[in-house]
Protein backbone atom coordinates (compact mmCIF):
# COMPACT_ATOMS: atom_id res chain seq x y z
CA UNK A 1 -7.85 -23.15 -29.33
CA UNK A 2 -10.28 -20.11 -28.20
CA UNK A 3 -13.06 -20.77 -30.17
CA UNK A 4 -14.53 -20.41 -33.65
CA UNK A 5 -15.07 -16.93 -34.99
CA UNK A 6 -16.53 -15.01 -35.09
CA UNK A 7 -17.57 -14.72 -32.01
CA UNK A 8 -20.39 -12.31 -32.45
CA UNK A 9 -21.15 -10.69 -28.89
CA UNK A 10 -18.21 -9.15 -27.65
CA UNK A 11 -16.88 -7.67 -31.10
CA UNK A 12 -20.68 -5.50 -30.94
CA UNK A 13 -21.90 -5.10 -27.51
CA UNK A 14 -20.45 -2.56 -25.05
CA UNK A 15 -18.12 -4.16 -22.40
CA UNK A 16 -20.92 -3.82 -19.92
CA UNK A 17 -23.85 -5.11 -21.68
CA UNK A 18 -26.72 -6.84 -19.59
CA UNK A 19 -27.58 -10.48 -19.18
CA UNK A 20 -29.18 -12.37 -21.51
CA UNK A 21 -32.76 -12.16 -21.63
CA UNK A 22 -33.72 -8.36 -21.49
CA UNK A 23 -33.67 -6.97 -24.55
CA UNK A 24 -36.55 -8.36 -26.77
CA UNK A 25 -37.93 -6.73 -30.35
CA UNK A 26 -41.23 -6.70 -30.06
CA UNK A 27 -41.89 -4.67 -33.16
CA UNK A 28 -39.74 -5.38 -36.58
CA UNK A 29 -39.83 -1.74 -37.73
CA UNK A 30 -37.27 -1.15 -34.57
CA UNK A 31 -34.91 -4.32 -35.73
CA UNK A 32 -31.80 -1.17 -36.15
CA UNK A 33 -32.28 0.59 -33.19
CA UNK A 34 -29.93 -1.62 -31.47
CA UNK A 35 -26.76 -3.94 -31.99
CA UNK A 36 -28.28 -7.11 -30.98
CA UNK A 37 -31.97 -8.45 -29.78
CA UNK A 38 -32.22 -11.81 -26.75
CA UNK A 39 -34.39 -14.46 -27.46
CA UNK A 40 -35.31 -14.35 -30.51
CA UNK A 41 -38.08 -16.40 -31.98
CA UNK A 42 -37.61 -18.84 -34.61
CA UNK A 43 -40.46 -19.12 -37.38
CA UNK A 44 -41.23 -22.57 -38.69
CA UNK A 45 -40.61 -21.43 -42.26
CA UNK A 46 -37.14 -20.16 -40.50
CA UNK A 47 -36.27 -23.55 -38.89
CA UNK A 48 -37.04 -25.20 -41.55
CA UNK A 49 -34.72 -23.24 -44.14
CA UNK A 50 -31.83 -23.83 -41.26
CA UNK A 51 -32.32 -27.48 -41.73
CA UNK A 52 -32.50 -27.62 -44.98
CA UNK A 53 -29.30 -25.40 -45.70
CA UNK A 54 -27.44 -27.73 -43.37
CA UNK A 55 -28.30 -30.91 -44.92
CA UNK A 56 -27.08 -29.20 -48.05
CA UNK A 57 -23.76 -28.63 -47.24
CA UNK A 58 -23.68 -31.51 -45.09
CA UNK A 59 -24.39 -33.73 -48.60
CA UNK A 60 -20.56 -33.73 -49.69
CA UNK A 61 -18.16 -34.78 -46.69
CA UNK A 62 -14.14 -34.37 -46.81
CA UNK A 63 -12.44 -37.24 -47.64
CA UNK A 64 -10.76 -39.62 -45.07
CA UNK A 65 -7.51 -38.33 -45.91
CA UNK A 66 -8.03 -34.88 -45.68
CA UNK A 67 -9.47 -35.58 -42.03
CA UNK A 68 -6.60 -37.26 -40.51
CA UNK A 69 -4.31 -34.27 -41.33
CA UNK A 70 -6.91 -31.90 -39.73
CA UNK A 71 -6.73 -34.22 -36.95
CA UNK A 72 -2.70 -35.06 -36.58
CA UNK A 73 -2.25 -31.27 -37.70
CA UNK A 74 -4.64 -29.70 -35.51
CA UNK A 75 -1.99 -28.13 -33.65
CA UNK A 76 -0.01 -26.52 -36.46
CA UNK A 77 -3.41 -25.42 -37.95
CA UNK A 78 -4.05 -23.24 -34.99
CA UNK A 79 0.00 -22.18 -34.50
CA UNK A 80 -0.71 -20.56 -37.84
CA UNK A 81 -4.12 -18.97 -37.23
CA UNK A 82 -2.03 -17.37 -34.08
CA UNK A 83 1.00 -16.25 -36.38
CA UNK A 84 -1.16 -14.58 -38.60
CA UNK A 85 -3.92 -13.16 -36.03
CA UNK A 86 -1.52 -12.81 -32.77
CA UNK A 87 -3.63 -11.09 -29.97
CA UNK A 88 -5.75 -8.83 -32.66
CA UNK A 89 -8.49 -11.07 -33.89
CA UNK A 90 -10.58 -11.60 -30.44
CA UNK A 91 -12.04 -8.93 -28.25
CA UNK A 92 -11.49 -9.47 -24.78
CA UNK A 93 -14.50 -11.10 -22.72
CA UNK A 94 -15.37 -8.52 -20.20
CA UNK A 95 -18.94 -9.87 -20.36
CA UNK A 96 -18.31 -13.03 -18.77
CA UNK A 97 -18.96 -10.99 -15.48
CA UNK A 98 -22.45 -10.71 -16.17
CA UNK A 99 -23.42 -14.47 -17.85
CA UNK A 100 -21.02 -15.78 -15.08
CA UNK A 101 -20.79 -13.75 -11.80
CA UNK A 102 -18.79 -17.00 -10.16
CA UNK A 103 -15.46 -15.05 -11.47
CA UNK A 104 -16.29 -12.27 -10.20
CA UNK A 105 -14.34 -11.05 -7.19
CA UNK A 106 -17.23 -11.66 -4.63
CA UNK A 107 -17.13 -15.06 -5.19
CA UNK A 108 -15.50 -17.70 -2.97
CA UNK A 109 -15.33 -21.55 -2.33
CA UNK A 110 -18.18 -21.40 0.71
CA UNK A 111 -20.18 -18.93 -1.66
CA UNK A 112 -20.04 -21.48 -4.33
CA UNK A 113 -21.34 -24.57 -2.12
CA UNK A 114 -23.97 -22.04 -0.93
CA UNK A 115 -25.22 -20.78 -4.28
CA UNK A 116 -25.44 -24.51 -5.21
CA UNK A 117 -27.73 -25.32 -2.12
CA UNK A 118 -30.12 -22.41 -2.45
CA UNK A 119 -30.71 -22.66 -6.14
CA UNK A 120 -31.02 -25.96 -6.78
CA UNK A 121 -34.96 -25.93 -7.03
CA UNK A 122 -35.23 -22.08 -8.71
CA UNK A 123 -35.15 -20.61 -11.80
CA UNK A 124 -32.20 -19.76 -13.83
CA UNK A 125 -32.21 -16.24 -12.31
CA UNK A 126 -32.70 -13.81 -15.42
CA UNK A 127 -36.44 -14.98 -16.63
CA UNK A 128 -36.94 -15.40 -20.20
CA UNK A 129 -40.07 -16.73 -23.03
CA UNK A 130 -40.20 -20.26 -23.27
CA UNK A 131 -38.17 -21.00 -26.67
CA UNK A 132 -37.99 -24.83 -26.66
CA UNK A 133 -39.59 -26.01 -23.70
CA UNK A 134 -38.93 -26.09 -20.13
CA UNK A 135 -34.96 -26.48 -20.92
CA UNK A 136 -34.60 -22.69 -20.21
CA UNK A 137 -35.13 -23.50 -16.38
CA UNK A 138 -33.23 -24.69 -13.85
CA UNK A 139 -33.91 -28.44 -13.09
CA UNK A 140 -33.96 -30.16 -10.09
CA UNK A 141 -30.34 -31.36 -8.79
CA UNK A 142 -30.01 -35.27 -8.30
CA UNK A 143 -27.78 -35.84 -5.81
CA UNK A 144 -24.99 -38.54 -7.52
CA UNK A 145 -22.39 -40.99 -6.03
CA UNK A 146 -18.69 -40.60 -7.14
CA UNK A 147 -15.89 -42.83 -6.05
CA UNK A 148 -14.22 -41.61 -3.71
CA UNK A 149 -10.65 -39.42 -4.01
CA UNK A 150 -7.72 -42.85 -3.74
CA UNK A 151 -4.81 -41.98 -1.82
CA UNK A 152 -1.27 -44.11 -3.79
CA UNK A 153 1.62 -45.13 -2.05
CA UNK A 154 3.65 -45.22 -5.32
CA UNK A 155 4.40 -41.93 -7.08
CA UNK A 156 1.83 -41.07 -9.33
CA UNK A 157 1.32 -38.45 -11.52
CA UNK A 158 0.95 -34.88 -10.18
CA UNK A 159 -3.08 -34.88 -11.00
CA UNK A 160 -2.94 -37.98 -9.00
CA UNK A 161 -0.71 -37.05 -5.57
CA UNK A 162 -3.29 -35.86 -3.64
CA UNK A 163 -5.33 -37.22 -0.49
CA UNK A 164 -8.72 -34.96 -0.22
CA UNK A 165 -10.75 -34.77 3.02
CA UNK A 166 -13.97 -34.56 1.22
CA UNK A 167 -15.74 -32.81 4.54
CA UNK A 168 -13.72 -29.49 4.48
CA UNK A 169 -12.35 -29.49 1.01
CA UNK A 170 -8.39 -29.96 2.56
CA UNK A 171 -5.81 -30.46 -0.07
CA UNK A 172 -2.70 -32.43 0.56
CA UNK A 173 -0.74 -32.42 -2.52
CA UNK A 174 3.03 -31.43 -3.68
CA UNK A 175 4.26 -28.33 -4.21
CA UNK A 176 2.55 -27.21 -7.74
CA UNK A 177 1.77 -23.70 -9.47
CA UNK A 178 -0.79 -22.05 -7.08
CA UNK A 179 -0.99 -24.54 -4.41
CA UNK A 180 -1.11 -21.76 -1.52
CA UNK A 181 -4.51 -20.63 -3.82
CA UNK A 182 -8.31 -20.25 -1.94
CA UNK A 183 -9.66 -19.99 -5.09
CA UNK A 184 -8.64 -22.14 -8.57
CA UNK A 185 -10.02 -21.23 -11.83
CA UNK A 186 -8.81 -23.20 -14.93
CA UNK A 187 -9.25 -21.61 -18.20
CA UNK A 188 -8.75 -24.66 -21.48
CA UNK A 189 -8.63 -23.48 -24.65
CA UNK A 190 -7.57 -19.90 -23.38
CA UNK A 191 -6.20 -18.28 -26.69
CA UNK A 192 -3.87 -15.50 -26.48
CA UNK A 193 -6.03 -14.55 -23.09
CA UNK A 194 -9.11 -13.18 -23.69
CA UNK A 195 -10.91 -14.36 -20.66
CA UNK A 196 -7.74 -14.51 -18.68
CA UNK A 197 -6.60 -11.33 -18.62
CA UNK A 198 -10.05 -9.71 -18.10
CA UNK A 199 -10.24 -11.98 -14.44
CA UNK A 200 -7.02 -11.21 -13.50
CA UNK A 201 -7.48 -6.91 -14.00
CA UNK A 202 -11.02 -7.31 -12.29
CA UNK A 203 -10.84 -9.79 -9.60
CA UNK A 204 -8.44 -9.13 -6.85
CA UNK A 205 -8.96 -11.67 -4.50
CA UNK A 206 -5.42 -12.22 -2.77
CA UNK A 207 -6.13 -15.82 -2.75
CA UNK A 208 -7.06 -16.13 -6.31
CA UNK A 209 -5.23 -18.31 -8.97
CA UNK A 210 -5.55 -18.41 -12.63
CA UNK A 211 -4.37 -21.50 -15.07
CA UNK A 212 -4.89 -21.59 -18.38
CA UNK A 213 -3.95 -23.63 -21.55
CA UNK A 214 -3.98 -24.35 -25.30
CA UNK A 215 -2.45 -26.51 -27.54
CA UNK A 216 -1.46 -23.72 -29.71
CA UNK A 217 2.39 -22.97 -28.37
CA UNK A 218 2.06 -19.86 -30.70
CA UNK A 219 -1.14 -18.78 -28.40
CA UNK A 220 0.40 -19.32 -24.69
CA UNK A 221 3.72 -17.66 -25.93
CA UNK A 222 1.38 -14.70 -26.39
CA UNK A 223 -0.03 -15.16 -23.28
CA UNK A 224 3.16 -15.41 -21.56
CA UNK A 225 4.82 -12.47 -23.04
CA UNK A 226 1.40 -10.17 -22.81
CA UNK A 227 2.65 -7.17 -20.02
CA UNK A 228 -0.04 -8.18 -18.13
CA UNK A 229 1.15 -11.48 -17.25
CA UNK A 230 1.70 -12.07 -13.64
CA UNK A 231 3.84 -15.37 -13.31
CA UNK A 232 2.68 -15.03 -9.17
CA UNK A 233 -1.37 -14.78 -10.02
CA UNK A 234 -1.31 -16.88 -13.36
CA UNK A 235 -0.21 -20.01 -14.78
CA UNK A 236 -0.14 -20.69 -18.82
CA UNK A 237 0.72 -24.03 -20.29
CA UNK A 238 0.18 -26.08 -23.64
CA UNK A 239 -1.71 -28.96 -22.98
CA UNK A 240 -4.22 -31.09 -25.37
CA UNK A 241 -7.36 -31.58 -23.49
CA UNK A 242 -7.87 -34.89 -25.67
CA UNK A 243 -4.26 -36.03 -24.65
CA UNK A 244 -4.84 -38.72 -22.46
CA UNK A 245 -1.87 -39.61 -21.41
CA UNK A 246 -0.83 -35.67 -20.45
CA UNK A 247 -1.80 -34.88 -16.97
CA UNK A 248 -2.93 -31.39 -15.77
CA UNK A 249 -0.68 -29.60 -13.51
CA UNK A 250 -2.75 -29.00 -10.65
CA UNK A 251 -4.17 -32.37 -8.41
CA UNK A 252 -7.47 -34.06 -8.91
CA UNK A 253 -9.80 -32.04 -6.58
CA UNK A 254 -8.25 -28.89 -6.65
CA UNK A 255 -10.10 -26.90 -9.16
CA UNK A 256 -13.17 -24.46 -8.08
CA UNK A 257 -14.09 -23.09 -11.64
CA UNK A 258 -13.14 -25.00 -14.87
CA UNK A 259 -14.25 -22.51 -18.22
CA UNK A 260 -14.53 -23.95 -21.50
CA UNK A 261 -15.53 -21.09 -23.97
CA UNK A 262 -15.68 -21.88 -27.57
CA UNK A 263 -13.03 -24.72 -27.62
CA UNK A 264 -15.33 -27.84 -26.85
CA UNK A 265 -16.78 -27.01 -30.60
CA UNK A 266 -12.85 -27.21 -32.01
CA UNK A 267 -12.05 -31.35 -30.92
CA UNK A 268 -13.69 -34.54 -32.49
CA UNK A 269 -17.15 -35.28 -31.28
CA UNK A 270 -15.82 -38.54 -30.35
CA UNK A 271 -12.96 -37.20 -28.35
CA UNK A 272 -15.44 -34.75 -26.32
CA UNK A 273 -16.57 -36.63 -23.14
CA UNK A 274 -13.16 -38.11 -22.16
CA UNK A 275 -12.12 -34.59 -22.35
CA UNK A 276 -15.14 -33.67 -19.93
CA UNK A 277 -14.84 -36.75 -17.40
CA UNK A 278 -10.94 -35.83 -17.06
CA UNK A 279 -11.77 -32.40 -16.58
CA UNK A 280 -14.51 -32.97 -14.03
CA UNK A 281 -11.84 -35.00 -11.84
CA UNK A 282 -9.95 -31.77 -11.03
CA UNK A 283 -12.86 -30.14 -9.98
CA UNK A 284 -13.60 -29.53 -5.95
CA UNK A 285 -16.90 -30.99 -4.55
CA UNK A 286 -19.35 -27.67 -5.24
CA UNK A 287 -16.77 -26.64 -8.23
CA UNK A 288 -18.15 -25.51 -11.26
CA UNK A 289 -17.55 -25.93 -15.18
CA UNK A 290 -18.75 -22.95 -17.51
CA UNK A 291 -19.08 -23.06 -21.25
CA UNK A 292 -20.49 -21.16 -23.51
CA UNK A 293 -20.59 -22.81 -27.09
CA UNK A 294 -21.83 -22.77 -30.60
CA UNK A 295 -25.62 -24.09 -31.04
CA UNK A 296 -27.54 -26.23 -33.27
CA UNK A 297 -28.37 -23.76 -36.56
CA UNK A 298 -26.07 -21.39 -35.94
CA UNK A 299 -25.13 -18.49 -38.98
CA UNK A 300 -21.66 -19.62 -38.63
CA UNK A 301 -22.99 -23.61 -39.76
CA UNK A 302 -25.69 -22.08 -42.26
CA UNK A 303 -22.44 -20.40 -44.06
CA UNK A 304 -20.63 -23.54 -44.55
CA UNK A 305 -20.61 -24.64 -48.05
CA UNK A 306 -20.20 -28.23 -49.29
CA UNK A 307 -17.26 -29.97 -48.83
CA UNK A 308 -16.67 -28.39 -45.69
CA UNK A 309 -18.63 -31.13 -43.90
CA UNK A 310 -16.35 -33.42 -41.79
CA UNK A 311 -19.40 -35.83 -40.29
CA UNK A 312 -22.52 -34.49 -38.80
CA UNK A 313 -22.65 -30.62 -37.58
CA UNK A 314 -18.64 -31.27 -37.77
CA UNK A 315 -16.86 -28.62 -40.27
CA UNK A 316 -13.56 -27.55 -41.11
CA UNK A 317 -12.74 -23.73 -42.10
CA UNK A 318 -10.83 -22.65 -44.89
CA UNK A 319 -7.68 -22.31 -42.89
CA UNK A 320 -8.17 -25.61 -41.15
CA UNK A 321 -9.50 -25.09 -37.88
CA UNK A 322 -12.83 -26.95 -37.12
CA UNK A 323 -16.05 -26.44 -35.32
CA UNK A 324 -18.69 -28.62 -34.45
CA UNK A 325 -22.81 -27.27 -33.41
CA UNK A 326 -24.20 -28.56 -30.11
CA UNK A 327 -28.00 -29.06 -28.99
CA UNK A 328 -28.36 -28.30 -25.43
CA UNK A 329 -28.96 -32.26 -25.39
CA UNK A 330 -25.55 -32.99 -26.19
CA UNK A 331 -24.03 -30.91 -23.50
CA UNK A 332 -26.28 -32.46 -20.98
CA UNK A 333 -25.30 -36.06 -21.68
CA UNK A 334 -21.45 -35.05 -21.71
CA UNK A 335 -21.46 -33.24 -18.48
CA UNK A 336 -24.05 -35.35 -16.48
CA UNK A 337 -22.25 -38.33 -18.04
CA UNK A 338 -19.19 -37.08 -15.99
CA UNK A 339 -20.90 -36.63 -13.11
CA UNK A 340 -21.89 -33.43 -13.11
CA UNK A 341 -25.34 -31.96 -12.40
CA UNK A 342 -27.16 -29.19 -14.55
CA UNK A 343 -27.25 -25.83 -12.92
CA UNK A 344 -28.18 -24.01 -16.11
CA UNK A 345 -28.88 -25.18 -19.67
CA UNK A 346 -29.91 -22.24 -21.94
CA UNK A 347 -30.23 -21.36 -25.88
CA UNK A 348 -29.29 -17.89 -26.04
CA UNK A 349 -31.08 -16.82 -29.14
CA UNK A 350 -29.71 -13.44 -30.69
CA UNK A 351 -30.55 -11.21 -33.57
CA UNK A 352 -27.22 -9.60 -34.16
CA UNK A 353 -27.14 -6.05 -36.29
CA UNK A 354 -24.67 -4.68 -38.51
CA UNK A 355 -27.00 -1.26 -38.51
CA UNK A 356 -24.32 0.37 -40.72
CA UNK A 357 -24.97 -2.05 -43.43
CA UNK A 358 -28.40 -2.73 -42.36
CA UNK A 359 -27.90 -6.67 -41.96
CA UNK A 360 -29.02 -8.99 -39.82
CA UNK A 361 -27.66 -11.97 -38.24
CA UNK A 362 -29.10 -15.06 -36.86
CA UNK A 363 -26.74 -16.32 -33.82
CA UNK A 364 -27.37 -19.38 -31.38
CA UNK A 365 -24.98 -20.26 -28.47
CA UNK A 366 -25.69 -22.49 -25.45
CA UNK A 367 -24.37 -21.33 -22.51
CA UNK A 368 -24.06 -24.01 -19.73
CA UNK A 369 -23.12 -24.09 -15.86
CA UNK A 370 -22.56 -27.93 -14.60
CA UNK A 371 -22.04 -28.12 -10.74
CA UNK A 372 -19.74 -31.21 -8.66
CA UNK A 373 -21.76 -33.09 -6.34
CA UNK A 374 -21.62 -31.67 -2.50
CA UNK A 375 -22.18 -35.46 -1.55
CA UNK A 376 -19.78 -38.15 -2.17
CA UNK A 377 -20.08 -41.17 -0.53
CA UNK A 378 -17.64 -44.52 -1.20
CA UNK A 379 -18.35 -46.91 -3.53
């Protein structure tokens, strides 16, 4: 389920591109000297043409009918974007390095409770204008209660059969896939491996263990069967992250890095925060979630036409997949809902270029990192 398309910044940008935030067009004559401008300011006559298209195409909604088969089917609407597509259609996401250095090599479980600690009264580290207030910067960590980690006699399911020692972060679980792992990152929604594979060629770490998932069986068979598979570094499964019934295969606790990279946008708004607090379980005290997302007013929503509409900022694409738009609001409730705090919160604001055809293209993404508590204490 790896995200709507297109994408945008990988498919233009060189592999090694920098972060967000420091490349800004100050004068409009220059608009095709490069693929793609950061922070890009909105006019009000600009806003208020994006809100005005997407009340227009948000007049005539898809009829109940329709819906629940986009919802039962979701699964063999994806399968078939897959079959047709395989492993061609998405470039991988070697700039994830730069927007999130926590996959990067260097990066460990003490490192992580560290970085947490000394940033959690500075600024999101690459400096940028003010585009909608102070949500650009880093705010203030709340330290939050969370029940603590229950220890069953009776067999539960694998998330479940664990006993954590919340102090030193010790594990006590069954045997599962990478349970000999320092470092656990969880990829949902992975695609045909995108992300994946580009962590598993550039970090090294001996102790490092990737999972990833989909729903689309088409997607993990192509993740499975991709040469660069390695069955000792990586685990892929198909798993519905709005299945509630269907646990994860690693214990609750485990989990240093959760990413969630345009597949949030693909469920039911309703469905979305039981996704997140189920997700945030599996996460270690100091653990991290990452997502990167489509935002409010985006030129993939202002290209929707009517009929398209499911409910509000909710669409369905002509082959069936679906995509919702976020405001950075919206992210904040469902993550600090679970019981996660904000670490970052950004718009990322981009002019995109096509300077062979001399067009321009208006793209908004949210890129979020929400942090696990350090402190637990018993309720």
């Amino acid at each position: 389920m790896a995200g709507s398309y297109p994408e945008g910044a990988p498919a233009v940008l060189a592999d090694k591109r920098q972060q967000f935030g420091n490349r800004f067009l100050s004068d409009p004559a220059h608009v095709f000297h490069h693929n793609a401008w950061d922070n890009v300011e909105w006019s009000e006559e600009q806003a208020a043409a994006a809100e005005r298209k997407v009340q227009e195409n948000s007049t005539q909604r898809v009829c109940q009918e329709k819906q629940v088969d986009y919802e039962i089917n979701a699964h063999k609407y994806w399968n078939n974007f897959y079959k047709i597509h395989e492993n061609g259609f998405f470039k991988d996401r070697h700039w994830l390095f730069t927007e999130f250095p926590e996959l990067a090599p260097s990066q460990n479980q003490n490192h992580l409770k560290d970085w947490f600690l000394e940033n959690k009264r500075s600024e999101v580290p690459e400096c940028r204008n003010n585009e909608d207030g102070p949500s650009l910067i880093m705010e203030e960590q709340h330290k939050c209660s969370s029940k603590s980690l229950e220890h069953k006699t009776e067999t539960p399911p694998v998330e479940e059969n664990v006993t954590q020692k919340i102090s030193d972060l010790e594990i006590c679980a069954d045997e599962f896939p990478g349970s000999s792992a320092t470092y656990r990152i969880l990829e949902v929604g992975c695609g045909v491996g995108n992300t994946v594979f580009p962590i598993l060629q550039t970090n090294n770490d001996p102790g490092l263990f990737v999972y990833c998932c989909d729903f689309s069986s088409t997607a993990i068979e192509l993740v499975q069967t991709n040469p660069e598979y390695d069955p000792s570094r990586c685990f892929a499964f198909v798993h519905d992250l709005c299945d509630e019934e269907k646990s994860y295969p690693v214990p609750k606790g485990s989990l240093d890095i959760i990413i969630l990279i345009f597949v949030l946008s693909a469920i039911v708004p309703d469905k979305m925060q039981k996704a997140i607090n189920r997700l945030s379980r599996l996460l270690k005290p100091g653990g991290m979630m990452l997502l990167r997302d489509y935002g409010r007013y985006d030129m993939a929503q202002l290209r929707f036409k009517k009929g398209q509409c499911l409910s509000g900022n909710f669409y369905v694409r002509g082959d069936g997949t679906r995509v919702y738009f976020f405001t950075q609001e919206e992210l904040d409730m469902l993550f600090t809902t679970a019981g996660l705090e904000k670490v970052q919160n950004l718009v990322d604001r981009r002019l995109q270029v096509n300077r062979g055809k001399q067009l321009t293209m208006y793209r908004v993404w949210i890129q979020c990192k929400y942090c696990k508590p350090l402190l637990s204490s018993t309720s």
